[in-house]
C-alpha atoms as a PDB file:
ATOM      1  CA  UNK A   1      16.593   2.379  -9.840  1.00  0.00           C
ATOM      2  CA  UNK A   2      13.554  -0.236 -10.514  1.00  0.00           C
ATOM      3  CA  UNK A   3      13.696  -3.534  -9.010  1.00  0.00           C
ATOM      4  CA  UNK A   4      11.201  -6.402  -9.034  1.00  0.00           C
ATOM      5  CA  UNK A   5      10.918  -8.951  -6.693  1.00  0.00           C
ATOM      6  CA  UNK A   6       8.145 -11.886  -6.985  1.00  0.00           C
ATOM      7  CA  UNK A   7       7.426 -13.683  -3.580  1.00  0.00           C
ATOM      8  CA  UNK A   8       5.958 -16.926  -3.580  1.00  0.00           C
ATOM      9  CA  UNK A   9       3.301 -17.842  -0.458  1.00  0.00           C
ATOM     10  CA  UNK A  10       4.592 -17.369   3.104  1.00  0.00           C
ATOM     11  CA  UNK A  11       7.549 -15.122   2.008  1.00  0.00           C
ATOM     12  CA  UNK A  12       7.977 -11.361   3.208  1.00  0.00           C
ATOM     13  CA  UNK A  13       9.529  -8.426   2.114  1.00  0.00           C
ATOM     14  CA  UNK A  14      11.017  -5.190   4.088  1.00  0.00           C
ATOM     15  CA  UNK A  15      11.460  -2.005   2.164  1.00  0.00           C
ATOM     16  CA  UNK A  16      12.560   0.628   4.358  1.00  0.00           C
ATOM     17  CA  UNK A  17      10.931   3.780   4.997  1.00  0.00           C
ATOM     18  CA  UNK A  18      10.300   6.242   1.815  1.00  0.00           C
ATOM     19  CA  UNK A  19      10.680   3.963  -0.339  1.00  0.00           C
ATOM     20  CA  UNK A  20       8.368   4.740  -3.389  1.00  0.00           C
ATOM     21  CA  UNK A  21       6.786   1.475  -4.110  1.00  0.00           C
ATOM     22  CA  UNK A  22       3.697  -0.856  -5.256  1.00  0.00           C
ATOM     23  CA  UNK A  23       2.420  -3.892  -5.663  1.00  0.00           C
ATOM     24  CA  UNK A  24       0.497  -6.562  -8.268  1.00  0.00           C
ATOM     25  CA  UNK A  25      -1.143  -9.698  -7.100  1.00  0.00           C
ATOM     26  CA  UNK A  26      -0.597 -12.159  -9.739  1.00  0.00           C
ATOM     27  CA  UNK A  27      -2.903 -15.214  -7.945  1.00  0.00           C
ATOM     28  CA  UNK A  28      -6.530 -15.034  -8.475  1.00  0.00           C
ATOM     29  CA  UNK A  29      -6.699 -14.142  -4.476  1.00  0.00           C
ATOM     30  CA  UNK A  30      -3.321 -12.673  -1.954  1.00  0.00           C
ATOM     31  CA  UNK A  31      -3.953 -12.522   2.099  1.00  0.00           C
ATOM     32  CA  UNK A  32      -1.259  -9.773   3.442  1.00  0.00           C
ATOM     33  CA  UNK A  33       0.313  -8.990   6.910  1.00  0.00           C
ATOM     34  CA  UNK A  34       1.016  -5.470   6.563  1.00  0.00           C
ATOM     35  CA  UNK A  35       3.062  -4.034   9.897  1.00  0.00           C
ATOM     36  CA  UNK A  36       3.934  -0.393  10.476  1.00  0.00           C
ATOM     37  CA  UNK A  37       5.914   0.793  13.358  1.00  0.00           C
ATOM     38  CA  UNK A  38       3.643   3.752  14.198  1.00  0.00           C
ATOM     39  CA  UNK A  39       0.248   2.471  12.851  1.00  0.00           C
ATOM     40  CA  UNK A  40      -0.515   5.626  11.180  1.00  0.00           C
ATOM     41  CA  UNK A  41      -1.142   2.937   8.057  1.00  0.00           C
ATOM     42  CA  UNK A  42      -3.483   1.495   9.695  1.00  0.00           C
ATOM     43  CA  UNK A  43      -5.454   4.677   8.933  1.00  0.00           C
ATOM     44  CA  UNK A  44      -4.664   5.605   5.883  1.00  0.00           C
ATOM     45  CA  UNK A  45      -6.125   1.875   4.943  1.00  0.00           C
ATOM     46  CA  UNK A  46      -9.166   2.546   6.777  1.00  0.00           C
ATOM     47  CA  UNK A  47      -9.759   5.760   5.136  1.00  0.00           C
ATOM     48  CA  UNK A  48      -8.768   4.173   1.666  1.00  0.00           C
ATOM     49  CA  UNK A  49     -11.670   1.864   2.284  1.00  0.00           C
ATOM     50  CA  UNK A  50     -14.396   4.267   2.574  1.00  0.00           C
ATOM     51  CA  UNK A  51     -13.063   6.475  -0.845  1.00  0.00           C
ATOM     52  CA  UNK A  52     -14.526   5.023  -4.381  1.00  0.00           C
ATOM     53  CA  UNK A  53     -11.770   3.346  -5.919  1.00  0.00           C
ATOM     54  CA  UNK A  54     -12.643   5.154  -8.870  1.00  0.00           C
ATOM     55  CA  UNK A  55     -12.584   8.511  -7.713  1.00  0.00           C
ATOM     56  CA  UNK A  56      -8.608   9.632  -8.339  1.00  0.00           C
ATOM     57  CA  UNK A  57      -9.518  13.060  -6.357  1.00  0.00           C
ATOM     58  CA  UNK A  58     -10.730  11.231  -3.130  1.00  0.00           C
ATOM     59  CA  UNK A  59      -7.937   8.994  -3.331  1.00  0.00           C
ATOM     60  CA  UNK A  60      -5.734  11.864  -3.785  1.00  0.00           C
ATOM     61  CA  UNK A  61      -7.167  13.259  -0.353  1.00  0.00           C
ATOM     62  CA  UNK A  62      -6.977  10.200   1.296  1.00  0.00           C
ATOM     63  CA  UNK A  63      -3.366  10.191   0.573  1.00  0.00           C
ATOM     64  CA  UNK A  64      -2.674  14.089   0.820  1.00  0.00           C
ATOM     65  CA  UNK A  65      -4.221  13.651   4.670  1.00  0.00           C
ATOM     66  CA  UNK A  66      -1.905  10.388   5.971  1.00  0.00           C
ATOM     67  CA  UNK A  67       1.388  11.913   4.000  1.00  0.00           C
ATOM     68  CA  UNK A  68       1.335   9.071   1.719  1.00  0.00           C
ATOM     69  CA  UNK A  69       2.458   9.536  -1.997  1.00  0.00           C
ATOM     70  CA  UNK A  70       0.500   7.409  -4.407  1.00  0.00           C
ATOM     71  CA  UNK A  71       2.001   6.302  -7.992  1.00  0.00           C
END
């Protein structure tokens, strides 16, 4: 099943846990308050960071090493 949602500024969205999903900023610029009960996100964004964007196998690793499955 595919479902969209579009938030408008100051709304939030939950998606539980496995879920398989992604995002698209439509604005020219998006601020976002990302919270994760065991912080191991908080990693696997600060690993993202350092990996060229670019590179599909060092994203790949990145994501292979936090358990995170990338579309």
């Amino acid at each position: 099943m595919s479902e969209s949602v579009q938030l408008r500024h100051g709304a939030s969205i939950s998606i539980p846990a496995g879920t398989l999903n992604t995002f698209s900023v439509l604005a020219p610029s998006a601020k976002f308050l990302t919270i994760s009960q065991t912080g191991r996100m908080s990693a696997f964004f600060a690993d993202l960071a350092e990996a060229d964007p670019t590179d599909d196998v060092a994203l790949g690793t990145v994501s292979v090493r936090h358990e995170v499955e990338l579309a």
